[in-house]
Every structure is written in C-alpha cells, then in structure tokens.
C-alpha atoms as a PDB file:
ATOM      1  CA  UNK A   1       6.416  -0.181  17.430  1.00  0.00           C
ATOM      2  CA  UNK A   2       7.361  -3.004  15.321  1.00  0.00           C
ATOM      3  CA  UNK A   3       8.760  -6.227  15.993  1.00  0.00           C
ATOM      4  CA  UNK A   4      12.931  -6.080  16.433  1.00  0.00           C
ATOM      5  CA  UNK A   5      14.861  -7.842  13.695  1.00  0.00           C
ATOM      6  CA  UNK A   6      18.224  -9.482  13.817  1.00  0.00           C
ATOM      7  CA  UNK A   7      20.516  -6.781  12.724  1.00  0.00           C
ATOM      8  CA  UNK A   8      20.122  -3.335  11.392  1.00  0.00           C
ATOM      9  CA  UNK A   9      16.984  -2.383   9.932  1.00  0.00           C
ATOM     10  CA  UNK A  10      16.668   0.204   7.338  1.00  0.00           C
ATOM     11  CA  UNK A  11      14.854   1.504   4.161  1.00  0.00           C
ATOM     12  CA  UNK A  12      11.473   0.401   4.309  1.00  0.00           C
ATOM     13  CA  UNK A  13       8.764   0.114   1.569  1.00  0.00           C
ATOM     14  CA  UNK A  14       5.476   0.230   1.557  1.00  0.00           C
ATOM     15  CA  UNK A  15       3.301  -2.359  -0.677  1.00  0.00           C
ATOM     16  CA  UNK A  16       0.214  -0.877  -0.706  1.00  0.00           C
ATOM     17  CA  UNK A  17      -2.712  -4.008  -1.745  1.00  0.00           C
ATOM     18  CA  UNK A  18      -5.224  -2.059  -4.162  1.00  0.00           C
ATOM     19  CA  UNK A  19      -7.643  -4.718  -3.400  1.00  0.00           C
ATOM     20  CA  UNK A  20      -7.647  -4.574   0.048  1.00  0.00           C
ATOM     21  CA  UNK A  21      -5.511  -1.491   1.586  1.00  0.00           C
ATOM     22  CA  UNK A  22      -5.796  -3.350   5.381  1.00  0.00           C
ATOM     23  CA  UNK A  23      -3.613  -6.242   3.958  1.00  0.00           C
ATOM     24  CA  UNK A  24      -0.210  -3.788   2.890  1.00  0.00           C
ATOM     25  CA  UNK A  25       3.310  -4.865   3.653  1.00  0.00           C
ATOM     26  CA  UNK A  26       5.989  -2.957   5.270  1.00  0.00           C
ATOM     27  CA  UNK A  27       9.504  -4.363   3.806  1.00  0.00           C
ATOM     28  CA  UNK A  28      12.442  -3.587   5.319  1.00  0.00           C
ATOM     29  CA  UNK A  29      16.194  -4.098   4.956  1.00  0.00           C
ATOM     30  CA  UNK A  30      18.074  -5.909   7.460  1.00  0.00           C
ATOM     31  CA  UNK A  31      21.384  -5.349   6.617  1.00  0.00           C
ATOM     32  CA  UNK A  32      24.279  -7.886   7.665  1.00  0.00           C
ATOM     33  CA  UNK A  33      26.120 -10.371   5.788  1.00  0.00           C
ATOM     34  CA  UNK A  34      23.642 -12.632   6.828  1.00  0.00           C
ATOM     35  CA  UNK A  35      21.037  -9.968   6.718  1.00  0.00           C
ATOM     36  CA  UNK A  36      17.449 -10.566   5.525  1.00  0.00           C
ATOM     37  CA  UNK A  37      13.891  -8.493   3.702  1.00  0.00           C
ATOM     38  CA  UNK A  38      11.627  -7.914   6.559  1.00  0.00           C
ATOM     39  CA  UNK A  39       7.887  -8.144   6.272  1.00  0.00           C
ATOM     40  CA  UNK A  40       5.529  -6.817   8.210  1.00  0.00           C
ATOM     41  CA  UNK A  41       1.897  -6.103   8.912  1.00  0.00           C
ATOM     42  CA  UNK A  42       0.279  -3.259   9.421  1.00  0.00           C
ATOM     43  CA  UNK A  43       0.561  -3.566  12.883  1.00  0.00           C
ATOM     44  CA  UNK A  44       4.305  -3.918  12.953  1.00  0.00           C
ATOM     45  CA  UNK A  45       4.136  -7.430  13.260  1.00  0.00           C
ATOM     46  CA  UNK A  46       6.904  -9.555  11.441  1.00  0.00           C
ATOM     47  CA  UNK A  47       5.324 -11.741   8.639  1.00  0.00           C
ATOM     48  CA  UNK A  48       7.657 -15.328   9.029  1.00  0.00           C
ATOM     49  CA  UNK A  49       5.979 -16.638   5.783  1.00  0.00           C
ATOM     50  CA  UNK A  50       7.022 -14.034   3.919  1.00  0.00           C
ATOM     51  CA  UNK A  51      10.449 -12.897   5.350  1.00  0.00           C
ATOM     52  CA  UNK A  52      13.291 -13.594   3.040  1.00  0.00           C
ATOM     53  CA  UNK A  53      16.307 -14.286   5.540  1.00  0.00           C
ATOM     54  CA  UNK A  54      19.780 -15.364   4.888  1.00  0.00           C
ATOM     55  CA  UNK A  55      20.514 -12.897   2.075  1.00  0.00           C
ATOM     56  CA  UNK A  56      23.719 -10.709   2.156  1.00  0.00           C
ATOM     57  CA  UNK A  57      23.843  -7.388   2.961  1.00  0.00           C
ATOM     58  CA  UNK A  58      20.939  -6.624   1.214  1.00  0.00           C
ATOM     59  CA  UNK A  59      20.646  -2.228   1.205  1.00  0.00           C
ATOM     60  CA  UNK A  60      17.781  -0.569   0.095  1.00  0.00           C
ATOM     61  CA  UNK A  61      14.078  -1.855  -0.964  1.00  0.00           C
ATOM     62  CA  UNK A  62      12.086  -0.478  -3.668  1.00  0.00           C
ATOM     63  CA  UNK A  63       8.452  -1.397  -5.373  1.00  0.00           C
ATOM     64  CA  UNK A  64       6.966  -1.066  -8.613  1.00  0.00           C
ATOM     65  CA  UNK A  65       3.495  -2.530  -9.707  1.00  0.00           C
ATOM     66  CA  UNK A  66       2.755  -4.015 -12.453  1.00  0.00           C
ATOM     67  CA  UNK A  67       5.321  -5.213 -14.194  1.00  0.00           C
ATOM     68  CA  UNK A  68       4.749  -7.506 -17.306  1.00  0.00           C
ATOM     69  CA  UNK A  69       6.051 -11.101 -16.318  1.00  0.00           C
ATOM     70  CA  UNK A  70       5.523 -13.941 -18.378  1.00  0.00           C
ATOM     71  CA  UNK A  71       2.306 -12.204 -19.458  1.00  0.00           C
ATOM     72  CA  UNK A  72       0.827 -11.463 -16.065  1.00  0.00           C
ATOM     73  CA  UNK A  73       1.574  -8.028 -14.112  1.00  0.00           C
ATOM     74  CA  UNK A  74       3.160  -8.207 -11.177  1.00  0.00           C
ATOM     75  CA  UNK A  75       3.977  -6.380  -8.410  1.00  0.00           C
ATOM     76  CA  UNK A  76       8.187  -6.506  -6.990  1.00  0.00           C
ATOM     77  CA  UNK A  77      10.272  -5.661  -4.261  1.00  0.00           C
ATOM     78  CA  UNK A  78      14.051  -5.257  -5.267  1.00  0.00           C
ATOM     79  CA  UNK A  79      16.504  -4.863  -3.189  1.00  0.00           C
ATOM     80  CA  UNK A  80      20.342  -6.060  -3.731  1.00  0.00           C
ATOM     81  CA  UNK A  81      22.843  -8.218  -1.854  1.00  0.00           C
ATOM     82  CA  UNK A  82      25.578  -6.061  -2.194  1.00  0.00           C
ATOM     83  CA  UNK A  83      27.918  -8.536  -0.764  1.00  0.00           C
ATOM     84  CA  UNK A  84      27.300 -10.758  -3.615  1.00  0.00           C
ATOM     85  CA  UNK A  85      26.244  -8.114  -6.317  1.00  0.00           C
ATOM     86  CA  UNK A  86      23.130  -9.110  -7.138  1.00  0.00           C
ATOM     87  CA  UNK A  87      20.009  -7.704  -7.848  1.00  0.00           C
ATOM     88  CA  UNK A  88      17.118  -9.442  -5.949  1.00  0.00           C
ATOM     89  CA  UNK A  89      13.475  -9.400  -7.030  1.00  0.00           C
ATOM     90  CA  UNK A  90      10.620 -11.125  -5.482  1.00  0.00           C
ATOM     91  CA  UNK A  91       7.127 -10.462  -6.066  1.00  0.00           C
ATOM     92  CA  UNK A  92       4.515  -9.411  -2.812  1.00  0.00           C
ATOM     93  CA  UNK A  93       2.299 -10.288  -1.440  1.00  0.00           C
ATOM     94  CA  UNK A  94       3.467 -13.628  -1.054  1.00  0.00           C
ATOM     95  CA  UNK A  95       7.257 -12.190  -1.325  1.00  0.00           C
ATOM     96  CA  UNK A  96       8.136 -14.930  -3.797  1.00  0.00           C
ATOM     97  CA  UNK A  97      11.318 -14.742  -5.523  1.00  0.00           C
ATOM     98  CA  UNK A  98      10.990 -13.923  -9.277  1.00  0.00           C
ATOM     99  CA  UNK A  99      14.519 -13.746  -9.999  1.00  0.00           C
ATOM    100  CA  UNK A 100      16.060 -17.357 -10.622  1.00  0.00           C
ATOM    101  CA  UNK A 101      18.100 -16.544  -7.939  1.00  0.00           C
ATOM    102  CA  UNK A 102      19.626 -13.059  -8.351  1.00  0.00           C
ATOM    103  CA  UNK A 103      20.680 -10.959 -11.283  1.00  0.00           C
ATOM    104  CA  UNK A 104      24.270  -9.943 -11.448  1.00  0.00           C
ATOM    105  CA  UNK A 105      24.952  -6.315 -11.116  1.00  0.00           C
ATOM    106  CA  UNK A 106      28.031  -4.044  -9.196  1.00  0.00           C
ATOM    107  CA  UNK A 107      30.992  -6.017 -10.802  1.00  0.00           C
ATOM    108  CA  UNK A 108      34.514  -5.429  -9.147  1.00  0.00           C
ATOM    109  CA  UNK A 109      37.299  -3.995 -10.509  1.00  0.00           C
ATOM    110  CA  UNK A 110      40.207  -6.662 -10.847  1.00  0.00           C
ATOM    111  CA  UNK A 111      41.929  -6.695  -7.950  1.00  0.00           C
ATOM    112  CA  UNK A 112      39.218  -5.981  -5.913  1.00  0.00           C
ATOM    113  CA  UNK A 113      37.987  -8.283  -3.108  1.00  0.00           C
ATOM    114  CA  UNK A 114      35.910  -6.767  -0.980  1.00  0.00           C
ATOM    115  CA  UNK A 115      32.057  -5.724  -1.357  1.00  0.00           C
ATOM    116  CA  UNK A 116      31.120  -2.199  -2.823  1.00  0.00           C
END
C-alpha cells in the first residue's frame, strides 16, 4: 500500500537504479491543477525530497536513461502540465528539474481558453 497523495494519482513509472536496484523510484502523477510528481520508495513510502508539488495538471510520466546532457547521460522523468502546456523534465534520482522551467508544447487554437 503506498502512502495517499493529495489528489488523483495515476500513471506511474518505474526508475529502476542500475547501481543499486533496492534504491528505484516509483513516480506517479497527481493530477489537479495544483497537482504534483510523486516519489516513492520501494516500500510505498512518499519521498518529500524528491516530490515535485505545485505543478498543473501534470498527466502521464515516462523515463528514458541516458540521455546526452551537457555531455553527461542522464536519466529523466517527463511528464507535462497540461494546464500550462508544457513539457516537464527532471532528472532522478534526485528528481531535479532539467528543463529551465518547462518546454512549451500543446498550443491552443485562437479562441481557445481552456486546457487540452
């Protein structure tokens, strides 16, 4: 069972640590305007440290490792903020940002005013 977050949970990832499998992250979704990225231990165990909060409506977490950046590879989570149409990229384990604060993606049509 793992520890309840503030909203609505959903699509979690798995970042699996090829030095040390015990230390892995679970990421997860919360999804809410004033959702959140979810991390958690093995154990279920929410991660404070490395919990992203305060991002909005972020849907849907994926990883890839090692991904050239600035000459080092590096392992990301992305998710987006579909609320403000960005992607969002921060690198485990210490689920750093890596993004300069979002990369925009989903524009609206004119006219439009609401999220996708």
């Amino acid at each position: 069972m793992c520890d309840p977050v503030d909203f609505d949970t959903d699509d979690p990832a798995f970042w699996v640590n090829a030095v040390n499998p015990t230390q892995s992250l679970v990421i997860e979704t919360d999804k809410d305007t004033n959702g959140g990225l979810y991390v958690f231990d093995l154990e279920g165990k929410i991660i404070p440290s490395k919990t992203i909060k305060g991002l909005k409506s972020p849907d849907n977490v994926d990883i890839a490792y090692g991904l050239n950046l600035a000459g080092k590879k590096t392992d990301i989570a992305v998710t987006t903020e579909l609320y403000i149409q960005k992607l969002r990229i921060f690198a485990p384990p210490d689920v750093k940002p890596v993004d300069n604060g979002g990369l925009r993606v989903f524009e609206l049509e004119t006219g439009q005013n609401s999220p996708i």
